[in-house]
PDB file of N, CA and C in Angstrom:
ATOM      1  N   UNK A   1       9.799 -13.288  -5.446  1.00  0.00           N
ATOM      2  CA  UNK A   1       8.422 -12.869  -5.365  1.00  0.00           C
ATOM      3  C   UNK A   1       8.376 -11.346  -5.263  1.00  0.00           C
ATOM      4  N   UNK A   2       7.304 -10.397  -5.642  1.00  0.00           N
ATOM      5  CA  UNK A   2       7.319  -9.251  -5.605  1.00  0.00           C
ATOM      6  C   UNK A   2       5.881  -9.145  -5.344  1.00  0.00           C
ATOM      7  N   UNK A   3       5.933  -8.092  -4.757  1.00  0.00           N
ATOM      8  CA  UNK A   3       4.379  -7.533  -4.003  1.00  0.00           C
ATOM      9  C   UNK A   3       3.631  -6.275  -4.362  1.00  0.00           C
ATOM     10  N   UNK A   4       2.346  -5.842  -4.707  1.00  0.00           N
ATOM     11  CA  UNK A   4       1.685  -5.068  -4.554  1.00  0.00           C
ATOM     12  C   UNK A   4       0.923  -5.423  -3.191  1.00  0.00           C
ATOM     13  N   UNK A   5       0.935  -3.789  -2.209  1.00  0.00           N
ATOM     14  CA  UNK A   5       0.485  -3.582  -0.913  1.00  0.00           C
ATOM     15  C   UNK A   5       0.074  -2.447  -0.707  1.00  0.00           C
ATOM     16  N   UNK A   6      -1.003  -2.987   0.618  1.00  0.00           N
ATOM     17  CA  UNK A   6      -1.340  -1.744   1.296  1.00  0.00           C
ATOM     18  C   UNK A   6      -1.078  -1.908   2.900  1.00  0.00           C
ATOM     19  N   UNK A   7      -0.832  -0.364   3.149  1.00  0.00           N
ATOM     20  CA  UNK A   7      -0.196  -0.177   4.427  1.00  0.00           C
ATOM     21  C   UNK A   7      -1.227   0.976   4.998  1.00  0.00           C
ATOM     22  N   UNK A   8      -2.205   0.910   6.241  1.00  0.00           N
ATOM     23  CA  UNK A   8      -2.622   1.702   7.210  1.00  0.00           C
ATOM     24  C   UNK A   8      -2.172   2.604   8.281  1.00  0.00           C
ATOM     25  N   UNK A   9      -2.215   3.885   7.745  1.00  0.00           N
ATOM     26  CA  UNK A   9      -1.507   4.624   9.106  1.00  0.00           C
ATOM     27  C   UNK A   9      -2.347   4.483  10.401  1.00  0.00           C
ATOM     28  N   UNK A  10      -1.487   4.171  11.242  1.00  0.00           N
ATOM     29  CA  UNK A  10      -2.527   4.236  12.618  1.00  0.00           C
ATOM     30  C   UNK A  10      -2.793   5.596  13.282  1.00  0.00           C
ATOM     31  N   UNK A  11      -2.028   6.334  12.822  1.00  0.00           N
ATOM     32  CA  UNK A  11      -2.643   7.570  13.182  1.00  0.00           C
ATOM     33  C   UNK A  11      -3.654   8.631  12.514  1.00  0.00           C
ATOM     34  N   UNK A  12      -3.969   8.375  11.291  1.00  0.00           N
ATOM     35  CA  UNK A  12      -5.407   8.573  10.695  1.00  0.00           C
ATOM     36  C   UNK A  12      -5.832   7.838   9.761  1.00  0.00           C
ATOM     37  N   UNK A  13      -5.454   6.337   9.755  1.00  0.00           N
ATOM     38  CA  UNK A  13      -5.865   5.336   9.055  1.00  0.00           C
ATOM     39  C   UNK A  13      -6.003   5.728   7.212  1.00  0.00           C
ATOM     40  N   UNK A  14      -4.729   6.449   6.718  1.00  0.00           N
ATOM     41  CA  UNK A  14      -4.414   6.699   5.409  1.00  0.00           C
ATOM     42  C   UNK A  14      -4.148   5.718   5.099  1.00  0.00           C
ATOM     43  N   UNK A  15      -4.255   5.503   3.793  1.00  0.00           N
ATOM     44  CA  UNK A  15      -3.827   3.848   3.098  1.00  0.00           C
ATOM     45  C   UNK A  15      -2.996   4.465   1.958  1.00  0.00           C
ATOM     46  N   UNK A  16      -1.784   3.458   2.429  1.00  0.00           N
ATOM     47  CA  UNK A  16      -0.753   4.101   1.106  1.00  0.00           C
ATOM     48  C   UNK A  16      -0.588   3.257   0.247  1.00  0.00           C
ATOM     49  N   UNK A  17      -0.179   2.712  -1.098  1.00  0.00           N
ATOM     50  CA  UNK A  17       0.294   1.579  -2.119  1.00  0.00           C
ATOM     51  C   UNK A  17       0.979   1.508  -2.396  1.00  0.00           C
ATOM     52  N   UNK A  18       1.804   0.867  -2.674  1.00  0.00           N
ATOM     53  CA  UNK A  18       3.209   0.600  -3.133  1.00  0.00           C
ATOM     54  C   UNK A  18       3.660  -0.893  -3.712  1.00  0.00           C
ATOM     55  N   UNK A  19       4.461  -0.907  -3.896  1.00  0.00           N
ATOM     56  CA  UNK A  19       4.809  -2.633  -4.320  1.00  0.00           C
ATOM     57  C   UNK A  19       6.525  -2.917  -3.946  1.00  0.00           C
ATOM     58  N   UNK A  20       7.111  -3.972  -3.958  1.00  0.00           N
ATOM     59  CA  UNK A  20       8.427  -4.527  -3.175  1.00  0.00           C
ATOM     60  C   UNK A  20       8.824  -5.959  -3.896  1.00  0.00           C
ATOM     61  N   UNK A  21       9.880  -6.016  -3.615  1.00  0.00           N
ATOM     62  CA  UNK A  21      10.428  -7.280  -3.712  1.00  0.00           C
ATOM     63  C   UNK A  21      10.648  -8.416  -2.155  1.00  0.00           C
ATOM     64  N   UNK A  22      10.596  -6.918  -1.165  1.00  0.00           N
ATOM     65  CA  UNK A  22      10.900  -7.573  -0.174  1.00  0.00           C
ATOM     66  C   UNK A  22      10.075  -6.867   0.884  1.00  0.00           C
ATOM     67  N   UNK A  23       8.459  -7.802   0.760  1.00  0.00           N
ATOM     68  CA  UNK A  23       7.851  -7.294   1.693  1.00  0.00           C
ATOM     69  C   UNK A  23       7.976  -6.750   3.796  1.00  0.00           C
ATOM     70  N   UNK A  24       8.281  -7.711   4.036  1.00  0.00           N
ATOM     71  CA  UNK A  24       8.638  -7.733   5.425  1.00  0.00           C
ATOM     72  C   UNK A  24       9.595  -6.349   5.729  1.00  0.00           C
ATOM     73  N   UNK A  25      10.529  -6.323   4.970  1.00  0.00           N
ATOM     74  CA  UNK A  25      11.756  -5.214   5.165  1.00  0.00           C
ATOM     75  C   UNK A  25      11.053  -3.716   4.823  1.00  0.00           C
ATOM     76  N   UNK A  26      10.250  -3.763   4.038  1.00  0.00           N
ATOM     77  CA  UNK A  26       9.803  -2.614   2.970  1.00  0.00           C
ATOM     78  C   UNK A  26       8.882  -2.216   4.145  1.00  0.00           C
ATOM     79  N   UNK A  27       7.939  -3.036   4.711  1.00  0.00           N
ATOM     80  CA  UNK A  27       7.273  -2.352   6.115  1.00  0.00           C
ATOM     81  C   UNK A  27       7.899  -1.688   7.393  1.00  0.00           C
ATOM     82  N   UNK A  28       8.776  -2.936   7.698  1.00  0.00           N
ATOM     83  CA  UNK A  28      10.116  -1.865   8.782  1.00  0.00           C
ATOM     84  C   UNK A  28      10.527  -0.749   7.802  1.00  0.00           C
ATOM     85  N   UNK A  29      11.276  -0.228   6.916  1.00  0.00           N
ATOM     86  CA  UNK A  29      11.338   0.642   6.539  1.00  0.00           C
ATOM     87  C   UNK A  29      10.591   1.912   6.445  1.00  0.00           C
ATOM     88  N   UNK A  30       8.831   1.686   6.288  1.00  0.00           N
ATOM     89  CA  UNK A  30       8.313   2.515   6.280  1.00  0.00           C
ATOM     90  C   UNK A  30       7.900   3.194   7.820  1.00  0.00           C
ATOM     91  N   UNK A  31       8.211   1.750   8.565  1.00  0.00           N
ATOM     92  CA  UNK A  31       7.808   2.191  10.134  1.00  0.00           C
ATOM     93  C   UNK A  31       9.064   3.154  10.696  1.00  0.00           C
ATOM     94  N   UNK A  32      10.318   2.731   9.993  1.00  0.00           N
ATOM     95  CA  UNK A  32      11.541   3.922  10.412  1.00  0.00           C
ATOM     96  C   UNK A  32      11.671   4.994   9.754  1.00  0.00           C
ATOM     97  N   UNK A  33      10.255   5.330   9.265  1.00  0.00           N
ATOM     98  CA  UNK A  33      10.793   6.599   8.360  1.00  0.00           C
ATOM     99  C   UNK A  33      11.110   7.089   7.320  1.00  0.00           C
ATOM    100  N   UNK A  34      11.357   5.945   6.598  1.00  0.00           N
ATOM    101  CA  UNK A  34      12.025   6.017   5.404  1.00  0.00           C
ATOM    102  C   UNK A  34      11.240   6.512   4.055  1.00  0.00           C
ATOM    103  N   UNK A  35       9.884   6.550   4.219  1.00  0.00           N
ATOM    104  CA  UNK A  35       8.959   7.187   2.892  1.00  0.00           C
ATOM    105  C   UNK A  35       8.273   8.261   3.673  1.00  0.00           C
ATOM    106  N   UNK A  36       8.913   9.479   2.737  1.00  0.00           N
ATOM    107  CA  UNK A  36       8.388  10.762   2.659  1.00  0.00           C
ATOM    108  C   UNK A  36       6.966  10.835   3.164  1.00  0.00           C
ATOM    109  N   UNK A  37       6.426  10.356   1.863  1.00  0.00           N
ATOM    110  CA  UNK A  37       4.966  10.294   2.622  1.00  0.00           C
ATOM    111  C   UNK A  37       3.770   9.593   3.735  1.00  0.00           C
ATOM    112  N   UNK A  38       5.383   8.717   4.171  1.00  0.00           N
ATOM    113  CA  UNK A  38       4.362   8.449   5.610  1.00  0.00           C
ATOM    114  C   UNK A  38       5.227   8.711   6.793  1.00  0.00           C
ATOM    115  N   UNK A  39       5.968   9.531   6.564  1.00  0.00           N
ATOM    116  CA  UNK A  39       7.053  10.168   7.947  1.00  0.00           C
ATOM    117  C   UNK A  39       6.256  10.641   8.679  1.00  0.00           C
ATOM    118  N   UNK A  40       5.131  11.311   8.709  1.00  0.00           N
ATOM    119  CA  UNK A  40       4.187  12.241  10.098  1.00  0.00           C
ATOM    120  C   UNK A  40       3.048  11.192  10.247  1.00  0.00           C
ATOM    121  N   UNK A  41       2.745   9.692   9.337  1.00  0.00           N
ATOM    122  CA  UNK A  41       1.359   9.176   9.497  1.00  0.00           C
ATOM    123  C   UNK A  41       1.929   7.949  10.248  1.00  0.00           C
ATOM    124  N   UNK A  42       3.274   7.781  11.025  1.00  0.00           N
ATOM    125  CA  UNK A  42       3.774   6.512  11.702  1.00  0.00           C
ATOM    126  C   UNK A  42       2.808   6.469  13.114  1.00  0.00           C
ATOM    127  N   UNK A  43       2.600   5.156  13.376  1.00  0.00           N
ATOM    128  CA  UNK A  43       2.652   3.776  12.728  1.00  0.00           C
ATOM    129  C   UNK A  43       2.038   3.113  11.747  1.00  0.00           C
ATOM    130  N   UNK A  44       3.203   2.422  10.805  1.00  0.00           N
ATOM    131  CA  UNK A  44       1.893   1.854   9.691  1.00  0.00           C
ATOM    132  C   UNK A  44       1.752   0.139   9.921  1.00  0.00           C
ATOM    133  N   UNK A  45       0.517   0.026   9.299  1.00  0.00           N
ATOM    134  CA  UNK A  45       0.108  -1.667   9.359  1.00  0.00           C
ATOM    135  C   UNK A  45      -0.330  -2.136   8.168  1.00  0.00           C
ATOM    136  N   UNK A  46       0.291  -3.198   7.854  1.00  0.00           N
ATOM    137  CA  UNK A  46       0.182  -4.327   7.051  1.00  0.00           C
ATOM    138  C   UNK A  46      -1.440  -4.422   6.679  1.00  0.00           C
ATOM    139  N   UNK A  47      -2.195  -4.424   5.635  1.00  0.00           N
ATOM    140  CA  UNK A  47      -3.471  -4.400   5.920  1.00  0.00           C
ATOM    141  C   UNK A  47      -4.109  -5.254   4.369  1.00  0.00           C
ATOM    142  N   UNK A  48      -2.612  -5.560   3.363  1.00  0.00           N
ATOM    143  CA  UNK A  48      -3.519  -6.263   2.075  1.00  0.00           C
ATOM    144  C   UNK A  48      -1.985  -6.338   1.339  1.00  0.00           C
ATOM    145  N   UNK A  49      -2.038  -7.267   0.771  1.00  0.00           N
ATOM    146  CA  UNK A  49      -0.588  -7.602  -0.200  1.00  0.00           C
ATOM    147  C   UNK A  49      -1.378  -8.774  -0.898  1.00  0.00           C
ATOM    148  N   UNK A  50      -1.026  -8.357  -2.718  1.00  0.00           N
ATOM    149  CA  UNK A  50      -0.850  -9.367  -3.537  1.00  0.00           C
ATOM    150  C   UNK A  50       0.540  -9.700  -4.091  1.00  0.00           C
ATOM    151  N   UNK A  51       0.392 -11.294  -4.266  1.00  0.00           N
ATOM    152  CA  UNK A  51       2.112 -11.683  -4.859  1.00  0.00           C
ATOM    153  C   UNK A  51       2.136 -11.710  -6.340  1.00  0.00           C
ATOM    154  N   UNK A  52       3.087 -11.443  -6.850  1.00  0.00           N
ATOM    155  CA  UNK A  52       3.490 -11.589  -7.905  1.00  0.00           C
ATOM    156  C   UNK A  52       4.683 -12.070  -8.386  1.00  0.00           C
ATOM    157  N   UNK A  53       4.934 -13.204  -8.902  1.00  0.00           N
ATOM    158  CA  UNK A  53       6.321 -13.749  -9.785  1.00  0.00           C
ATOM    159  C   UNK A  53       7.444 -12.894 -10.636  1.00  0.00           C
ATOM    160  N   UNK A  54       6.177 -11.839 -11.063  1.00  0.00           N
ATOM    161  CA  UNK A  54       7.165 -11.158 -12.204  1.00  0.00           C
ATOM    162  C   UNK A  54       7.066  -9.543 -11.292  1.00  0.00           C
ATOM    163  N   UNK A  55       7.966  -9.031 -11.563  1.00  0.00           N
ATOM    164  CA  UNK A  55       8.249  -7.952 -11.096  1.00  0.00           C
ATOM    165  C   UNK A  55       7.033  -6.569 -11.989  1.00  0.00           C
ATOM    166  N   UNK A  56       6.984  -6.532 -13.254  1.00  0.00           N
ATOM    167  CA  UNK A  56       6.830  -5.660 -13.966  1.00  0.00           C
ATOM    168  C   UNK A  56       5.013  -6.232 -13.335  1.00  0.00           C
ATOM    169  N   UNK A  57       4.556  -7.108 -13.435  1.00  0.00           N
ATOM    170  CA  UNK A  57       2.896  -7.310 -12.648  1.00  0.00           C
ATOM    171  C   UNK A  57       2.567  -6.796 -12.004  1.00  0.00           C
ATOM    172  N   UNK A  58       3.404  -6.818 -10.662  1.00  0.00           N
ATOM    173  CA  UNK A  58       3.415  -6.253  -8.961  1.00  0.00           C
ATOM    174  C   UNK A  58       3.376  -4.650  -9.603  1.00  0.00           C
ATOM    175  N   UNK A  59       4.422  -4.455 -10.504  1.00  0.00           N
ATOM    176  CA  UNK A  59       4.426  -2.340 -10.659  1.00  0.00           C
ATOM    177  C   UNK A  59       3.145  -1.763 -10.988  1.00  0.00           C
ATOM    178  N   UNK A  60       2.911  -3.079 -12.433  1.00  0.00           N
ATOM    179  CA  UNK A  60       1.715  -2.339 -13.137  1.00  0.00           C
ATOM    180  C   UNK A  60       0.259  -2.628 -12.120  1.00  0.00           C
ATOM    181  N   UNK A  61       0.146  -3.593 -10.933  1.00  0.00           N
ATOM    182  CA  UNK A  61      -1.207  -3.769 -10.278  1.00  0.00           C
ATOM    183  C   UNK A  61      -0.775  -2.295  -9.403  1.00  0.00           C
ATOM    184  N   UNK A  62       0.291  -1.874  -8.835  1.00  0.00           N
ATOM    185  CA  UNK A  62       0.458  -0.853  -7.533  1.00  0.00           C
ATOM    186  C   UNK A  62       0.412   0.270  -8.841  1.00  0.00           C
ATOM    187  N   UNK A  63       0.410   0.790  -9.760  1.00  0.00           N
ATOM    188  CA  UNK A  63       0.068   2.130 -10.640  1.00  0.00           C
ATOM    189  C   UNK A  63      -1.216   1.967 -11.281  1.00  0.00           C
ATOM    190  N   UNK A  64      -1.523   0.865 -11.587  1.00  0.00           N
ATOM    191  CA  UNK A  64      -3.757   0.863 -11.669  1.00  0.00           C
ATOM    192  C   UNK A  64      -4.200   1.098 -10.407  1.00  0.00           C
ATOM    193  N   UNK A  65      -3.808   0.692  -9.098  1.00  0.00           N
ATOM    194  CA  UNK A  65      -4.488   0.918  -7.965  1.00  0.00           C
ATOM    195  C   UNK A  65      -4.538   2.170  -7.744  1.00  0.00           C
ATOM    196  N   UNK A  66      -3.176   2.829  -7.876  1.00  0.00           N
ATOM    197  CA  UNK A  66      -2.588   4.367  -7.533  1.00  0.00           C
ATOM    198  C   UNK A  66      -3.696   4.917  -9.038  1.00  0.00           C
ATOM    199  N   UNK A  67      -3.475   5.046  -9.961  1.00  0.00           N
ATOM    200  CA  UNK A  67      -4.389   5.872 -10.882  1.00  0.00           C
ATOM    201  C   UNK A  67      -5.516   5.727 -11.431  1.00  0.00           C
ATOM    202  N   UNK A  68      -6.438   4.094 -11.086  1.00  0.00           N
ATOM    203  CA  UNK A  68      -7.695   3.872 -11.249  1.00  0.00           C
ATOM    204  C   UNK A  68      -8.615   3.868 -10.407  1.00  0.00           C
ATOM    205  N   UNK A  69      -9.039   5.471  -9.935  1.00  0.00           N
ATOM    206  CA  UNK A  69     -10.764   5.541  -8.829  1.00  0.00           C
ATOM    207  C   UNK A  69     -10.855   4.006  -8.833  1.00  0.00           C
ATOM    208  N   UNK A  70     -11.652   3.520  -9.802  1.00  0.00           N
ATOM    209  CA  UNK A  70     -12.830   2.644 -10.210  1.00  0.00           C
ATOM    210  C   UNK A  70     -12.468   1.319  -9.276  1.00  0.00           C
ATOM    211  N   UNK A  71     -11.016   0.542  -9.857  1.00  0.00           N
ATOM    212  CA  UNK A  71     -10.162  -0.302  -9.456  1.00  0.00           C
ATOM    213  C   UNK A  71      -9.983  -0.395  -7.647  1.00  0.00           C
ATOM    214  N   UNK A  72      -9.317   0.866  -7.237  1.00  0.00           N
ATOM    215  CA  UNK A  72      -9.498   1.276  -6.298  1.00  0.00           C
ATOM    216  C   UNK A  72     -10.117   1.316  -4.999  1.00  0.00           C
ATOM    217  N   UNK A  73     -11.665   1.539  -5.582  1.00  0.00           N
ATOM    218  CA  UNK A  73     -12.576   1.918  -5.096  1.00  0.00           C
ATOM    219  C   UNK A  73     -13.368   0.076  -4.855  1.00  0.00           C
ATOM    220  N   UNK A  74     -13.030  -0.430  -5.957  1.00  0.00           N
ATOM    221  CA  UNK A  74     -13.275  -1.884  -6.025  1.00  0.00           C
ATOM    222  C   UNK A  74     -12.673  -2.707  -4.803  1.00  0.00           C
ATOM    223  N   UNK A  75     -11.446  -2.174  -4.651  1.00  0.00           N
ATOM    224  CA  UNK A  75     -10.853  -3.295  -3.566  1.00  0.00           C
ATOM    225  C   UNK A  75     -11.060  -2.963  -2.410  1.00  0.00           C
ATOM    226  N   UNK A  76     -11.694  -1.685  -2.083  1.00  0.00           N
ATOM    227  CA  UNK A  76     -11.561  -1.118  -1.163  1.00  0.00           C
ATOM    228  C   UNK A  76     -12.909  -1.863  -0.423  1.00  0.00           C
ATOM    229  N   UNK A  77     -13.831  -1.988  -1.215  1.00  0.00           N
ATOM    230  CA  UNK A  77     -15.101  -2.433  -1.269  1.00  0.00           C
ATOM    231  C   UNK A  77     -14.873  -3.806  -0.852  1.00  0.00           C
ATOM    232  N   UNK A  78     -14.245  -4.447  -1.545  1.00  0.00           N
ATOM    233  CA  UNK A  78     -14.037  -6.199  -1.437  1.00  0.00           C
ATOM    234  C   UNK A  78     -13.255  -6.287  -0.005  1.00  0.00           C
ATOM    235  N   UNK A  79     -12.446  -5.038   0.447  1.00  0.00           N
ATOM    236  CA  UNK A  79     -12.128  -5.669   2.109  1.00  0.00           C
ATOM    237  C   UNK A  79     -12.494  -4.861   2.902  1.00  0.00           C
ATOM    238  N   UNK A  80     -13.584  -4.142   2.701  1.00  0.00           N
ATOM    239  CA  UNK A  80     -14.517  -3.532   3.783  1.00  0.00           C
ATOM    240  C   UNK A  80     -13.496  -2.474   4.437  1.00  0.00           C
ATOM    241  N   UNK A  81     -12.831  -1.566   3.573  1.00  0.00           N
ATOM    242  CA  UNK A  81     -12.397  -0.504   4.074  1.00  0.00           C
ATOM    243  C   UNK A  81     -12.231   0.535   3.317  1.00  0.00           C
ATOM    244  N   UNK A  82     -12.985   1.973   4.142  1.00  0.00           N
ATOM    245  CA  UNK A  82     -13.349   2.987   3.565  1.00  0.00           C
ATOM    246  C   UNK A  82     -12.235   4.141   4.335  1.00  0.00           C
ATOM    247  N   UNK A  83     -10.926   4.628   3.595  1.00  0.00           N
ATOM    248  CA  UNK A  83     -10.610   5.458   4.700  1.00  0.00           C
ATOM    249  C   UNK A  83     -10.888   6.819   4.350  1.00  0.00           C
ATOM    250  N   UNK A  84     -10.584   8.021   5.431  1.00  0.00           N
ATOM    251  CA  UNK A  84     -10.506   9.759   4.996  1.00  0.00           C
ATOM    252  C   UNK A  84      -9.984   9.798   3.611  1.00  0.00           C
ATOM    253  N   UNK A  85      -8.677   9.496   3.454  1.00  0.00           N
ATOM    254  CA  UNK A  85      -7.870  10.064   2.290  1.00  0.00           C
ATOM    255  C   UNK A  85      -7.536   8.699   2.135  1.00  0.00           C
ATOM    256  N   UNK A  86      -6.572   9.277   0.644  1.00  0.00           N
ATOM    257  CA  UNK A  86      -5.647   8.134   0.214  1.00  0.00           C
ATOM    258  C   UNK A  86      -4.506   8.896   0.286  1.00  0.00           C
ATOM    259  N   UNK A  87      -3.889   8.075  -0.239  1.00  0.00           N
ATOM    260  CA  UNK A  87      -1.673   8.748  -0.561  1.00  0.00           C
ATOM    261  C   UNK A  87      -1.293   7.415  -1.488  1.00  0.00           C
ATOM    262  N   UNK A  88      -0.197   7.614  -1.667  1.00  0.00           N
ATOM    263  CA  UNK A  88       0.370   6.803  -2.371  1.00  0.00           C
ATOM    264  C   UNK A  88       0.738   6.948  -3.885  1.00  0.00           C
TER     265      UNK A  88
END
């Protein structure tokens, strides 16, 4: 299974995107540090994941999310969350 996700910093509630093969691990990872761009926004939280079978799905939904406002702005809408910034 492979994942497109979003992750909430708890310290200014940034929402980052990304996608995995191995969700669970890919969150500890980000909570130890391990992505650049959320090394100063720790702690992060689990806050939206879709599954995907095929790997190349999960990439192409986490790079429309990352480069489509519109898309974006859509899901953001559908789970009632508006944050400061984005990243990802």
């Amino acid at each position: 299974m492979h994942y497109t996700y979003l992750v909430s910093s708890q310290k200014d509630n940034t929402i980052y995107i990304g996608f995995t093969s191995d969700l669970k691990e890919r969150i500890k990872e980000h909570n130890r540090g391990k992505t650049r761009s959320l090394k100063n926004k720790l702690p992060v939280k689990l806050i939206y994941y879709e599954a995907y079978l095929d790997k190349v799905l999960a990439r192409k939904r986490e790079i429309e999310l990352k480069k489509n406002s519109f898309k974006k702005k859509e899901l953001f809408i559908r789970l009632n969350i508006m944050p400061p910034s984005s990243s990802g």
